[in-house]
C-alpha atoms as a PDB file:
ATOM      1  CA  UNK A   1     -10.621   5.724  15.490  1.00  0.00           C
ATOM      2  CA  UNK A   2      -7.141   4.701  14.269  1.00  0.00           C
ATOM      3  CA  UNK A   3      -5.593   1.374  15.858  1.00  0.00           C
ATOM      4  CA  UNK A   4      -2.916  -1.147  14.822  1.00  0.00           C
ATOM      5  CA  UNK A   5      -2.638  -1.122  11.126  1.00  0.00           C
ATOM      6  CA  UNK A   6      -0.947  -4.343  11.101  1.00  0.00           C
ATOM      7  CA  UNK A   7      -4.123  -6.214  13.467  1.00  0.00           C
ATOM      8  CA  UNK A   8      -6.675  -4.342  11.227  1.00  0.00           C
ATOM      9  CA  UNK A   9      -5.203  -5.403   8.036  1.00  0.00           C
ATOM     10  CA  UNK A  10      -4.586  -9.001   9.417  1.00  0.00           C
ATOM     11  CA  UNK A  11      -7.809  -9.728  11.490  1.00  0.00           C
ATOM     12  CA  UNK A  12      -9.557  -9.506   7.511  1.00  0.00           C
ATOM     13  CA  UNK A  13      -8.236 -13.020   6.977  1.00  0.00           C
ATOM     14  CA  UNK A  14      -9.877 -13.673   9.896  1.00  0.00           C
ATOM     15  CA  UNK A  15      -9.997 -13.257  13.397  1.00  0.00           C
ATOM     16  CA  UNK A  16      -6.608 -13.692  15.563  1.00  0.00           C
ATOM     17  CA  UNK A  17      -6.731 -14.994  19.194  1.00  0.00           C
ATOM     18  CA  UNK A  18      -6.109 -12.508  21.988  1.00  0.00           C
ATOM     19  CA  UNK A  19      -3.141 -14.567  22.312  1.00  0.00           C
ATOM     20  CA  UNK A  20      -1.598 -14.365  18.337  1.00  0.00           C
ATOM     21  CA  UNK A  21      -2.710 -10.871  18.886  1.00  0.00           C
ATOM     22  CA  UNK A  22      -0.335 -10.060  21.529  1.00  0.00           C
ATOM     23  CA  UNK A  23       2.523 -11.897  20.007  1.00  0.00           C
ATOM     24  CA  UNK A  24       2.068  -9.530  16.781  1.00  0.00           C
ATOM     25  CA  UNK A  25       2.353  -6.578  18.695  1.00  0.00           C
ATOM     26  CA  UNK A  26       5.240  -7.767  20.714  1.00  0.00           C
ATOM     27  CA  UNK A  27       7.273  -7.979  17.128  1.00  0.00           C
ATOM     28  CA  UNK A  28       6.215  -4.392  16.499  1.00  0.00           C
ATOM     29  CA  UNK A  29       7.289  -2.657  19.498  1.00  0.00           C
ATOM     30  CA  UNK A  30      10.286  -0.981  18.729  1.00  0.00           C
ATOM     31  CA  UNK A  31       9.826   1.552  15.682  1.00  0.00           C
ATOM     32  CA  UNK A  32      12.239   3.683  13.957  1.00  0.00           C
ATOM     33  CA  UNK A  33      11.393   7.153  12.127  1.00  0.00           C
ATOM     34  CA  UNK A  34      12.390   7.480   8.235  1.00  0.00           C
ATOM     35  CA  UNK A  35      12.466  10.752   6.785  1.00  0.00           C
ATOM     36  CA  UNK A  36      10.590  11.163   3.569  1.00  0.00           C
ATOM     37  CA  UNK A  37      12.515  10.708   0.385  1.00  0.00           C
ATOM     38  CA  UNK A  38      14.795   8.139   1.508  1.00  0.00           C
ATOM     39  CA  UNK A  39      14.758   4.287   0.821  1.00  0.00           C
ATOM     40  CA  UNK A  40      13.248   2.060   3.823  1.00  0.00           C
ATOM     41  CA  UNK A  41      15.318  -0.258   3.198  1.00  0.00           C
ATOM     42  CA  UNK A  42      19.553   0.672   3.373  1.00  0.00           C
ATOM     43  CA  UNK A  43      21.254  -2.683   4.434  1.00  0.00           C
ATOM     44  CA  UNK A  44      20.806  -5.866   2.268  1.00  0.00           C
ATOM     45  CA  UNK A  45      19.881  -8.343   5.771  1.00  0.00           C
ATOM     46  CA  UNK A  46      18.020 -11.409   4.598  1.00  0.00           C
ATOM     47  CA  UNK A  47      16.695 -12.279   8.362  1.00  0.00           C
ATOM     48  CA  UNK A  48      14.159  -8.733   7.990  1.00  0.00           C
ATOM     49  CA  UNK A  49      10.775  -8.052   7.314  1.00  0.00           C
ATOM     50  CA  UNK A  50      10.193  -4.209   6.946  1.00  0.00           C
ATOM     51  CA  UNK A  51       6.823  -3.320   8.296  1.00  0.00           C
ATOM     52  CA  UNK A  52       5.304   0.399   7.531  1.00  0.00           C
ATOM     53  CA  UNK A  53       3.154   1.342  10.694  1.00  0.00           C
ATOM     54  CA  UNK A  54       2.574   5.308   9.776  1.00  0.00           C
ATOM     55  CA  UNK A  55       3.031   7.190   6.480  1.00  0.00           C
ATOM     56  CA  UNK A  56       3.185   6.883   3.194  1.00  0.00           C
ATOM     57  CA  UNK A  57       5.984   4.525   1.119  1.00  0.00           C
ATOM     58  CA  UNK A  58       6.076   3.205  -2.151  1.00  0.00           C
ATOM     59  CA  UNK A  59       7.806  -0.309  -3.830  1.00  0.00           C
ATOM     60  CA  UNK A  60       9.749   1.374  -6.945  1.00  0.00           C
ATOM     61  CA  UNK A  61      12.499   0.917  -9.397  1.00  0.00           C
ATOM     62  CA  UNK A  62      14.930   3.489 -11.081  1.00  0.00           C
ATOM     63  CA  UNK A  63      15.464   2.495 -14.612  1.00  0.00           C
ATOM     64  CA  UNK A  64      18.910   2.454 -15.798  1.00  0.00           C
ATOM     65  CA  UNK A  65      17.594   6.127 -18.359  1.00  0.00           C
ATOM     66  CA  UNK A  66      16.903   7.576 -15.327  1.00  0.00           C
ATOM     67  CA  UNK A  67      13.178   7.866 -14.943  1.00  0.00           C
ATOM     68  CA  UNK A  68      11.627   6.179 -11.753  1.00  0.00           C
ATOM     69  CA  UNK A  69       8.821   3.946 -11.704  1.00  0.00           C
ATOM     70  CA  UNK A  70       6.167   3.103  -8.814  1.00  0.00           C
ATOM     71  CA  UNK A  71       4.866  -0.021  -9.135  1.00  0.00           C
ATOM     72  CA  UNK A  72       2.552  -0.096  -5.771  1.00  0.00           C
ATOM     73  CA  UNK A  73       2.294   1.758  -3.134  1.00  0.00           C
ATOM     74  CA  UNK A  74       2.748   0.520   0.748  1.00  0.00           C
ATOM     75  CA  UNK A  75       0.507   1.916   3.590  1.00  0.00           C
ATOM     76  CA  UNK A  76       0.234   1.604   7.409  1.00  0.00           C
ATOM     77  CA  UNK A  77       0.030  -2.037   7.855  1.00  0.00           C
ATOM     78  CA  UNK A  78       1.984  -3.345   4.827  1.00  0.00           C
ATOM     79  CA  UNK A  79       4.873  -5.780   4.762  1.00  0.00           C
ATOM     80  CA  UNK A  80       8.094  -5.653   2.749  1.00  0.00           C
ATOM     81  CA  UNK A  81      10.084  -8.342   1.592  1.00  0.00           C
ATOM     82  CA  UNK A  82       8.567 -11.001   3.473  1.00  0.00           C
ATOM     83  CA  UNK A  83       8.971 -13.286   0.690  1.00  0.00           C
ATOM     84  CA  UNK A  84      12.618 -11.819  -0.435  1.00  0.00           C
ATOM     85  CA  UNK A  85      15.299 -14.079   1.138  1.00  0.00           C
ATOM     86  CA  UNK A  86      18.672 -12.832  -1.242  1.00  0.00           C
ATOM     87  CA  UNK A  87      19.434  -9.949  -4.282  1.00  0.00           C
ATOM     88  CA  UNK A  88      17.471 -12.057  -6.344  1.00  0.00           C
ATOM     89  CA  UNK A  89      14.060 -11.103  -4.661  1.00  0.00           C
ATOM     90  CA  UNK A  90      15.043  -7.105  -4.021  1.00  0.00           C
ATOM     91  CA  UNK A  91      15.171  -6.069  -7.326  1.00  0.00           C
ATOM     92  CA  UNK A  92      12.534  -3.326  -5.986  1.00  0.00           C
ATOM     93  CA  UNK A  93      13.820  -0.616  -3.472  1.00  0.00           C
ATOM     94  CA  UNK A  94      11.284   0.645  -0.579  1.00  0.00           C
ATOM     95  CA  UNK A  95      11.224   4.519  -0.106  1.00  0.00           C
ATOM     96  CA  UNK A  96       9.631   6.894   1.680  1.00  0.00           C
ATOM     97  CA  UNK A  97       7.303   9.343  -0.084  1.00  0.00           C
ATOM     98  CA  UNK A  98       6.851  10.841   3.264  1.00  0.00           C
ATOM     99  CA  UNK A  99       8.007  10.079   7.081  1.00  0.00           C
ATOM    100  CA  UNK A 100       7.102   6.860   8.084  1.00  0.00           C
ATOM    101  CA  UNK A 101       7.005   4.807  11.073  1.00  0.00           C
ATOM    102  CA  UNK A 102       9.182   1.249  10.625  1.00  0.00           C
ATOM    103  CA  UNK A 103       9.365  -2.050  11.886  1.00  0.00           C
ATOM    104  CA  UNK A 104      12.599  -3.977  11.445  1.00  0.00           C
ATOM    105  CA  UNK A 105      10.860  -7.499  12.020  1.00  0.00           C
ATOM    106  CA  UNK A 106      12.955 -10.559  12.397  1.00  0.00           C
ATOM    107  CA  UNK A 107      12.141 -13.076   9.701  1.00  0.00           C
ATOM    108  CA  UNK A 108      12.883 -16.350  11.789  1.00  0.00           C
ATOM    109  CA  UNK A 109      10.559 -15.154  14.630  1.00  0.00           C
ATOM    110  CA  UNK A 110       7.394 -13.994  12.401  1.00  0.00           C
ATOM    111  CA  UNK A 111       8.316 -17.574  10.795  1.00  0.00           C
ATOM    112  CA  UNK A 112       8.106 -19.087  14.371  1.00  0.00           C
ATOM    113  CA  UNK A 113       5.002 -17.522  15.025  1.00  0.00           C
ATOM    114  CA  UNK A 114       3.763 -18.715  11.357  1.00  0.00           C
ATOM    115  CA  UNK A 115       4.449 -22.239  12.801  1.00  0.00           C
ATOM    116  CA  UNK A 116       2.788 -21.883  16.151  1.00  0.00           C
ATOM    117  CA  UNK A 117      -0.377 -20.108  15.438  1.00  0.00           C
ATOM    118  CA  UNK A 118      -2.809 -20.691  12.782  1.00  0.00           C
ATOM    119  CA  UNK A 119      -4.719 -17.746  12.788  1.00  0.00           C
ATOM    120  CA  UNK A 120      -1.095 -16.012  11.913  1.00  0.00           C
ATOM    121  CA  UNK A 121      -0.692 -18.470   9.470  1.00  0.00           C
ATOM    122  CA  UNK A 122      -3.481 -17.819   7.543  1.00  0.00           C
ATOM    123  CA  UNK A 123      -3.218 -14.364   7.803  1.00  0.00           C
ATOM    124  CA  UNK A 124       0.323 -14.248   6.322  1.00  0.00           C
ATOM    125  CA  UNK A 125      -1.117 -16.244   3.267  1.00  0.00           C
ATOM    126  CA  UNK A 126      -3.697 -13.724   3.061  1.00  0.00           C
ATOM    127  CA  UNK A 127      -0.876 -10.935   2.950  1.00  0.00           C
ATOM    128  CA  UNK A 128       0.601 -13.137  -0.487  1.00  0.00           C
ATOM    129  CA  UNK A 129      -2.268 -13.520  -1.856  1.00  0.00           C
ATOM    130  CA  UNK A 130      -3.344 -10.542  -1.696  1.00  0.00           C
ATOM    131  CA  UNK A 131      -0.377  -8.366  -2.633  1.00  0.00           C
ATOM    132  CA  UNK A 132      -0.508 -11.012  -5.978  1.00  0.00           C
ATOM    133  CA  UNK A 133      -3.476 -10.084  -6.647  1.00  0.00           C
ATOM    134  CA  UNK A 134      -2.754  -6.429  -6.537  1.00  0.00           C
ATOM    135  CA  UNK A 135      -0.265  -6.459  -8.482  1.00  0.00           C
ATOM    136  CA  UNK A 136      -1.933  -8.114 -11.440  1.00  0.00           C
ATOM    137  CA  UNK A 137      -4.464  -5.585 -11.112  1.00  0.00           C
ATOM    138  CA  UNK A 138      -1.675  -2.431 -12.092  1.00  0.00           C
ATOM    139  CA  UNK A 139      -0.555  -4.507 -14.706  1.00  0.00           C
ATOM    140  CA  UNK A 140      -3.840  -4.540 -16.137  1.00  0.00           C
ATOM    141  CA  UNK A 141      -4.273  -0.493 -14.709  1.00  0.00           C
ATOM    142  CA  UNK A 142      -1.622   0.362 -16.941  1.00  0.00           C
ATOM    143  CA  UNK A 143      -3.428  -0.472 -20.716  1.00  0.00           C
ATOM    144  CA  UNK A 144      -6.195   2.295 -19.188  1.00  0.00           C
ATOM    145  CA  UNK A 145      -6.268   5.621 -20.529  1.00  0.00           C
ATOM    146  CA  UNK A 146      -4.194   8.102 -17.853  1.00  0.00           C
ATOM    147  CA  UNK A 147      -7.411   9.637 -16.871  1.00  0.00           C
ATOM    148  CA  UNK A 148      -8.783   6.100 -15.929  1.00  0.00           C
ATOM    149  CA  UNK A 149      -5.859   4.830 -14.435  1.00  0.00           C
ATOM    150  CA  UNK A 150      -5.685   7.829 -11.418  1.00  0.00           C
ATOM    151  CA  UNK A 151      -9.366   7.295 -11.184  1.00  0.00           C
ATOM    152  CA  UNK A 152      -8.515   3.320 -10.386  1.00  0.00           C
ATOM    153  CA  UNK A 153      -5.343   4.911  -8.307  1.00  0.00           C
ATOM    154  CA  UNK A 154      -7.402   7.019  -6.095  1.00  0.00           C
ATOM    155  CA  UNK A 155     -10.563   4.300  -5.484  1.00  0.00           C
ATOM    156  CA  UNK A 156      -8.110   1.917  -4.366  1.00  0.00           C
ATOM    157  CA  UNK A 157      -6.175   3.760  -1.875  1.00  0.00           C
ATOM    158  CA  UNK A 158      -9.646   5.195  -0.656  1.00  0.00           C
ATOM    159  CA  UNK A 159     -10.518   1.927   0.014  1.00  0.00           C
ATOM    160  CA  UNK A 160      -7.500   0.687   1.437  1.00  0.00           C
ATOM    161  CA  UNK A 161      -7.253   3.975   3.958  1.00  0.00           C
ATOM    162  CA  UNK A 162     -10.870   3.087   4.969  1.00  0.00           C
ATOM    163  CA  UNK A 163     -10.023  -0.557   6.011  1.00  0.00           C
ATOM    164  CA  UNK A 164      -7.431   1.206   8.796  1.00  0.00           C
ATOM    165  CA  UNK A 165      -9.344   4.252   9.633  1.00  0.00           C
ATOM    166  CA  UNK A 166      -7.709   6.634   7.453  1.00  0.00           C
ATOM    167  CA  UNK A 167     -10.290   7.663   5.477  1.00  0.00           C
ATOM    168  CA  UNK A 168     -14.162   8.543   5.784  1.00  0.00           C
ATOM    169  CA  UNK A 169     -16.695   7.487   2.838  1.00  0.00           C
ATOM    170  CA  UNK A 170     -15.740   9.949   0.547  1.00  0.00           C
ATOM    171  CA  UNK A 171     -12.068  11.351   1.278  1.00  0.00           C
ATOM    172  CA  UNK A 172      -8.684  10.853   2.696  1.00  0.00           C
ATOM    173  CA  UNK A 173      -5.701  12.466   3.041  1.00  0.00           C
ATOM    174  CA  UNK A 174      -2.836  12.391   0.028  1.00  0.00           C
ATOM    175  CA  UNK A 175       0.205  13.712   1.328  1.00  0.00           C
ATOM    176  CA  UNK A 176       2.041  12.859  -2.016  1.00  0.00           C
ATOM    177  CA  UNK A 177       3.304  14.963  -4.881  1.00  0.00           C
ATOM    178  CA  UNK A 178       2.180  15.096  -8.250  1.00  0.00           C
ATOM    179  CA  UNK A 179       5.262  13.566  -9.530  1.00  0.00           C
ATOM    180  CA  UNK A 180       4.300  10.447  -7.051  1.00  0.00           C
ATOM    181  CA  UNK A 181       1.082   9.899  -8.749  1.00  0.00           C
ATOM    182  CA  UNK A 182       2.930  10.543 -12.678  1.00  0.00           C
ATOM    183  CA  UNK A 183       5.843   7.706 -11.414  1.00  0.00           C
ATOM    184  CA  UNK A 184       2.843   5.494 -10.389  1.00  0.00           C
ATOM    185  CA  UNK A 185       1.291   5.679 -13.519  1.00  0.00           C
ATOM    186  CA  UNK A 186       4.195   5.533 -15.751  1.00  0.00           C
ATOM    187  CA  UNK A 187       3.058   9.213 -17.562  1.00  0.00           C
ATOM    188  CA  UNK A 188       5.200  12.577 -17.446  1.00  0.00           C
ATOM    189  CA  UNK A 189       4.907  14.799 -15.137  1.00  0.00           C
ATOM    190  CA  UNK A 190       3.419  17.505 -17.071  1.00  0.00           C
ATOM    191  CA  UNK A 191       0.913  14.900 -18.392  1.00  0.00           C
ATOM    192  CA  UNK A 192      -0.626  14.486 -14.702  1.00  0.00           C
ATOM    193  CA  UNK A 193      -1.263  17.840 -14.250  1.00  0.00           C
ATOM    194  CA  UNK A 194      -3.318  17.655 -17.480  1.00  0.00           C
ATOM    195  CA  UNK A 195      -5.345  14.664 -16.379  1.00  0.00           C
ATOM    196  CA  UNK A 196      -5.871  16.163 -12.721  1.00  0.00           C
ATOM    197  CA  UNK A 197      -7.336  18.564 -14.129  1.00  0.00           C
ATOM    198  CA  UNK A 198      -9.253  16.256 -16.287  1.00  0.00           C
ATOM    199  CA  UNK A 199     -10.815  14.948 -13.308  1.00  0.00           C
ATOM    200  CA  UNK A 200     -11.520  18.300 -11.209  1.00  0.00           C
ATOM    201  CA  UNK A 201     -13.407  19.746 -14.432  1.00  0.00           C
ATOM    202  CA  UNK A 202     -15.225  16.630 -14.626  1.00  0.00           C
ATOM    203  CA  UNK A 203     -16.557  17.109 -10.715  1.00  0.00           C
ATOM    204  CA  UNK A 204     -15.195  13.404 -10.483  1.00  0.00           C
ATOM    205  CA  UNK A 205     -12.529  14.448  -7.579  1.00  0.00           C
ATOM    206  CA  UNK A 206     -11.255  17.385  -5.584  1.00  0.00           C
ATOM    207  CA  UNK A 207      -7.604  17.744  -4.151  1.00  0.00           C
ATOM    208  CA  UNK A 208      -6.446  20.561  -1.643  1.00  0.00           C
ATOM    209  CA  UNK A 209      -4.360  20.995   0.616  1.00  0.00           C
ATOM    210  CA  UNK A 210      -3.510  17.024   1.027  1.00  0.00           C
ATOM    211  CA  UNK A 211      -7.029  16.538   0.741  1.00  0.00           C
ATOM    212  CA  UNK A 212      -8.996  13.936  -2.024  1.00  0.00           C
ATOM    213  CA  UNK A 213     -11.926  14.583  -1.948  1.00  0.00           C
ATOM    214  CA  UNK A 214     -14.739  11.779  -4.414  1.00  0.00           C
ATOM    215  CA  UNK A 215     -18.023  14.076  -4.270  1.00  0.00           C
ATOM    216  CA  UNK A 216     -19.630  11.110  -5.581  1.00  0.00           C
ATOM    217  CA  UNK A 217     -17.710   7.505  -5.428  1.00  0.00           C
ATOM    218  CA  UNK A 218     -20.406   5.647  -7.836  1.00  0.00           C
ATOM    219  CA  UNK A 219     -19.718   7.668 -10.751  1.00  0.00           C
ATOM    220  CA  UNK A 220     -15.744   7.891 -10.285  1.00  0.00           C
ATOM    221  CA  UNK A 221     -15.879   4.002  -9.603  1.00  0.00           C
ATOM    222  CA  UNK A 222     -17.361   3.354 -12.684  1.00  0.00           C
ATOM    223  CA  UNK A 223     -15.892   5.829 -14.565  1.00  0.00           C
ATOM    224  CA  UNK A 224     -12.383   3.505 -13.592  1.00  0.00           C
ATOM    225  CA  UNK A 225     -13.985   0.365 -13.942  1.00  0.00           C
ATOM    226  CA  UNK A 226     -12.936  -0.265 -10.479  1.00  0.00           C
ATOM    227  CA  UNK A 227     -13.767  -3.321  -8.163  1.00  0.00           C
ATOM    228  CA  UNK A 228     -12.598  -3.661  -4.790  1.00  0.00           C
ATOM    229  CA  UNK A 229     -13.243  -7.823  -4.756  1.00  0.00           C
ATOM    230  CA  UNK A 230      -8.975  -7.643  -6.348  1.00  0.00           C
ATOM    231  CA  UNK A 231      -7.965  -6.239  -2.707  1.00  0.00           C
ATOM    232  CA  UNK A 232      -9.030  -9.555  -0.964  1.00  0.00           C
ATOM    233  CA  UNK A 233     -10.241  -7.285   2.355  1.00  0.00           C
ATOM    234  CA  UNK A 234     -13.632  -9.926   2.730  1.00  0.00           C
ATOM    235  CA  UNK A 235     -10.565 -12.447   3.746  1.00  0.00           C
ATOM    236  CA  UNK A 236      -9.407 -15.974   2.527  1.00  0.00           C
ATOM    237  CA  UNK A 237     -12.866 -17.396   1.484  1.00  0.00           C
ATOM    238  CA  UNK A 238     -14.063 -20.641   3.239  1.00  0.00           C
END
């Protein structure tokens, strides 16, 4: 059963009082609807947090020749610019891939919270750390072949579907385009149709109709070298 991203994500730093629970879900009350293919984020206002509660978005950058380039993707329960206070920190633009449910959070009052309670505290350090952590782990994606690195692609956002209840053992939905998943890699977008169907012919995946399916997860892990322990979801540590 799906719940509140944000809680689900959070609560795997450790568990949040009823009471820091409650004060999370008071900041994400109001919600507003972003069609897909248009940036999250339109005004430059340093006192927001941009929280993704439905759909799928992506963190990207448009390079001055033209081509775009994905460098993570954000899910249901994902924060944006939490850390970006001015231009300096925004050099990456927030769009929708598809429509997504927002949060407009106000920066002083999750900063309040971050103050009051420490169970919000340490979750919020578990959000940087984590999204660090992640992002070390595309760098070092990107020097695997193509067919490897959608193989990596695919195990991680299995995994991180499964932590909110968007995904069963072996499959989740992928309401993305090819072109997505070629701008996340950094290949063309004839060259992902090639390694697709790299992967079909191999029996490592099936996609239809929005629908990955991983007939059998051991082999396709290994086959991207993929660990999970980079996504941080067993929490802070002692």
């Amino acid at each position: 059963m799906v719940g509140d991203p944000f809680l689900q994500k959070l609560e795997r730093a450790g568990e949040l009082s009823d009471e820091e629970q409650a004060e999370l879900q008071a900041l994400t009350f109001n919600r507003r609807a972003v069609p897909a293919r248009s940036d999250i984020v339109t005004d430059d206002v340093a006192d927001r947090v941009y929280l993704v509660m439905g759909g799928f978005a992506c963190r990207y950058k448009t390079l001055q020749s033209g081509p775009r380039r994905i460098v993570s993707f954000v899910l249901p329960g994902d924060l944006c610019y939490m850390h970006d206070t001015g231009p300096f920190g925004r050099d990456l633009r927030v769009g929708a891939l598809t429509p997504c449910s927002v949060v407009d959070l106000s920066r002083s009052e999750l900063t309040e919270l971050i103050g009051l309670y420490p169970g919000i505290s340490r979750a919020i350090w578990w959000v940087t750390l984590r999204e660090l952590s992640r992002a070390r782990e595309w760098i070092v994606n990107d020097t695997r072949p193509a067919d490897k690195r959608l193989a990596h692609t695919l195990c991680e956002l299995l995994v991180c579907l499964q932590v909110i209840g968007l995904a069963d053992e072996h499959s989740f939905e992928l309401p993305v385009s090819q072109a997505d998943l070629a701008d996340a890699l950094g290949i063309s977008h004839v060259h992902i149709n090639r390694v697709l169907q790299g992967l079909r012919t191999n029996g490592l995946i099936t996609w239809s109709n929005d629908l990955v399916t991983i007939p059998d997860l051991r082999q396709l892990k290994a086959f991207a070298e993929f660990d999970p322990a980079y996504l941080c979801f067993d929490g802070c540590g002692p």
